[in-house]
Protein backbone atom coordinates (compact mmCIF):
# COMPACT_ATOMS: atom_id res chain seq x y z
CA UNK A 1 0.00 0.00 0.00
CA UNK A 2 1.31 3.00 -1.17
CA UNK A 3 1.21 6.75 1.00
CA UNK A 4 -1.59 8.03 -1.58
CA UNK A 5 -3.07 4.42 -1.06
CA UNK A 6 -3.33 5.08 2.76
CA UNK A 7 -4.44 8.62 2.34
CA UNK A 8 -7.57 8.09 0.11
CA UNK A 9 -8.26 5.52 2.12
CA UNK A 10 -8.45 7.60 5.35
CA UNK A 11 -10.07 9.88 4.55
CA UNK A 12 -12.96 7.77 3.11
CA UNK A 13 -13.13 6.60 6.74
CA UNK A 14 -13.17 9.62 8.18
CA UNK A 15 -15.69 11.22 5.97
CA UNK A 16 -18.40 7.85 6.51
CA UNK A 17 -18.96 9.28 10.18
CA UNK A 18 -20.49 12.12 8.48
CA UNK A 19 -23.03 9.96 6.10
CA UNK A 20 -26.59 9.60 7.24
CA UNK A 21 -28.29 6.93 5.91
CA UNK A 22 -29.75 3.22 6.86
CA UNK A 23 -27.15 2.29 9.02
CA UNK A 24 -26.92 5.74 11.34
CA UNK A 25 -28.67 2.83 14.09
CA UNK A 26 -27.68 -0.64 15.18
CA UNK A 27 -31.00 -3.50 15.61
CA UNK A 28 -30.16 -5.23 18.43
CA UNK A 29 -31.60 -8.23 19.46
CA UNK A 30 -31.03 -9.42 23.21
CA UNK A 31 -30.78 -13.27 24.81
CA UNK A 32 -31.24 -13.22 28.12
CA UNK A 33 -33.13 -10.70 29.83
CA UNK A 34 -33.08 -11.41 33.67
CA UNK A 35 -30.76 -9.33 36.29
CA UNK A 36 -27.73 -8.72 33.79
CA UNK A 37 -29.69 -8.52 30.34
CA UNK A 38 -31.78 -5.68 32.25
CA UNK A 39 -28.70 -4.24 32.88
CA UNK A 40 -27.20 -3.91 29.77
CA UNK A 41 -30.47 -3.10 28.04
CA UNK A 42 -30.61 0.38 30.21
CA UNK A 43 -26.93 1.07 29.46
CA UNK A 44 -28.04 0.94 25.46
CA UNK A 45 -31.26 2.36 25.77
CA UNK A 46 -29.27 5.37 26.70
CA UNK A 47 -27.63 5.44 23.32
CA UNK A 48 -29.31 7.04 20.70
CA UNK A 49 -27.98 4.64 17.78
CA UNK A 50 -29.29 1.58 19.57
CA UNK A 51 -32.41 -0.10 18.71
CA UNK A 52 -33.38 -3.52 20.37
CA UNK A 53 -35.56 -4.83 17.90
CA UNK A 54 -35.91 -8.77 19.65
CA UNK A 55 -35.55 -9.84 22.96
CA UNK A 56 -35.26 -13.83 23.87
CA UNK A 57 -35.62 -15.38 27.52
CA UNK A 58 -37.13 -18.92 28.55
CA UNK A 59 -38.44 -16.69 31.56
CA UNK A 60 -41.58 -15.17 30.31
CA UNK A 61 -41.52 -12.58 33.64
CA UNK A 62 -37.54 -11.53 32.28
CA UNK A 63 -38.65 -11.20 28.81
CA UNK A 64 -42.34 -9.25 29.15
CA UNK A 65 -39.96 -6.78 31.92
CA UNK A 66 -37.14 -6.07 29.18
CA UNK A 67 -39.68 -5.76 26.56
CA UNK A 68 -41.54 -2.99 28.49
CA UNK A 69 -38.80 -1.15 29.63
CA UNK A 70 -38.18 -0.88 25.51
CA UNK A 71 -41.29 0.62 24.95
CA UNK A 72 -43.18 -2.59 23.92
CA UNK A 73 -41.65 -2.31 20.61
CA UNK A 74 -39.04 -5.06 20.36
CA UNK A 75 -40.27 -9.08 19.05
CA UNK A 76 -40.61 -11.39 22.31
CA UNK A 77 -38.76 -15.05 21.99
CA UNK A 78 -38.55 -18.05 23.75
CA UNK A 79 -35.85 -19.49 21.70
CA UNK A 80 -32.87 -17.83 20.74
CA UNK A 81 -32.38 -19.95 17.38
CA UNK A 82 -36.24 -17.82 16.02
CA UNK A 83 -34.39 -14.43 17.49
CA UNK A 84 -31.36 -15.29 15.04
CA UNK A 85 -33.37 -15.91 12.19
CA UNK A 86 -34.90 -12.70 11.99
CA UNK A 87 -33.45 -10.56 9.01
CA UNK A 88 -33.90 -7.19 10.91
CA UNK A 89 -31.16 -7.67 13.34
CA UNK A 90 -27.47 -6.08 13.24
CA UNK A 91 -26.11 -7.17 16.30
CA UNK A 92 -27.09 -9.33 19.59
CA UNK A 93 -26.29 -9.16 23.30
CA UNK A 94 -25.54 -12.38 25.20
CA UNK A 95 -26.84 -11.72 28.92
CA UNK A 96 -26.77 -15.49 29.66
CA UNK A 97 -25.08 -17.50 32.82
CA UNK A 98 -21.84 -17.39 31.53
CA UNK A 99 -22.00 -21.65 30.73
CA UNK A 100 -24.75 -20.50 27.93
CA UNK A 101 -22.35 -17.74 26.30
CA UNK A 102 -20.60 -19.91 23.75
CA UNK A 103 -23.51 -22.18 23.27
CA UNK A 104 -25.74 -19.65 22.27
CA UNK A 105 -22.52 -17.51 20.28
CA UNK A 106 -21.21 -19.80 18.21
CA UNK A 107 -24.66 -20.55 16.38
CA UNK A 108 -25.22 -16.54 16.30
CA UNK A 109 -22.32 -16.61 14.28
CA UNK A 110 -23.63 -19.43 11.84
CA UNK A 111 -26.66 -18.45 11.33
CA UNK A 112 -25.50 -14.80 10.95
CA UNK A 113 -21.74 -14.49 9.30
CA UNK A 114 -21.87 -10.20 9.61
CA UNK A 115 -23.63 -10.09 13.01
CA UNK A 116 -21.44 -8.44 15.72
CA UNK A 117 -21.28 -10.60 18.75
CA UNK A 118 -21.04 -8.76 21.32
């Protein structure tokens, strides 16, 4: 990569933060919504570019709780593997008991190769 190489390239980088368009806001979906989900649901409900579009726990109590405190709008799930299939999702939260985290990762990233796993 050449200096002019570099330099075109940064400052197409630096000029994308400027764009508005379609992806100015990140659809989150959410497994796990007890104690810690909760949690971490506030924290991005605080953020203006976060959207949590689908929220998964086995617990119906955890999951009708998260789902109000997001304004009713986000899709309600029992089972993670429906949450993952859902086309309108950018990113997902794992708030599981940690022994769940790679169970439930690993297929996030199968069944979705450009989600961010966060």
């Amino acid at each position: 990569m050449t200096r002019r190489t570099f330099a075109v390239s940064a400052l197409a980088a630096f000029s994308a933060g400027r764009v508005v368009g379609a992806n100015d806001r990140v659809r989150l979906g959410w497994i796990g919504s007890g104690g810690r989900g909760r949690q971490d649901l506030a924290t991005f409900l605080k953020q203006p570019d976060a959207d949590p579009v689908a929220i998964c726990d086995l617990y119906e109590p955890f999951r009708d709780k998260a789902i109000e405190m997001a304004g009713g709008r986000p899709k309600a799930f029992g089972d993670f593997r429906r949450l993952l299939e859902q086309k309108d999702i950018d990113a997902v939260i794992v708030a599981t008991p940690h022994h769940w985290h790679a169970l439930i990762a690993v297929p996030a990233c199968k069944f979705l190769p450009a989600l961010r796993v966060w």
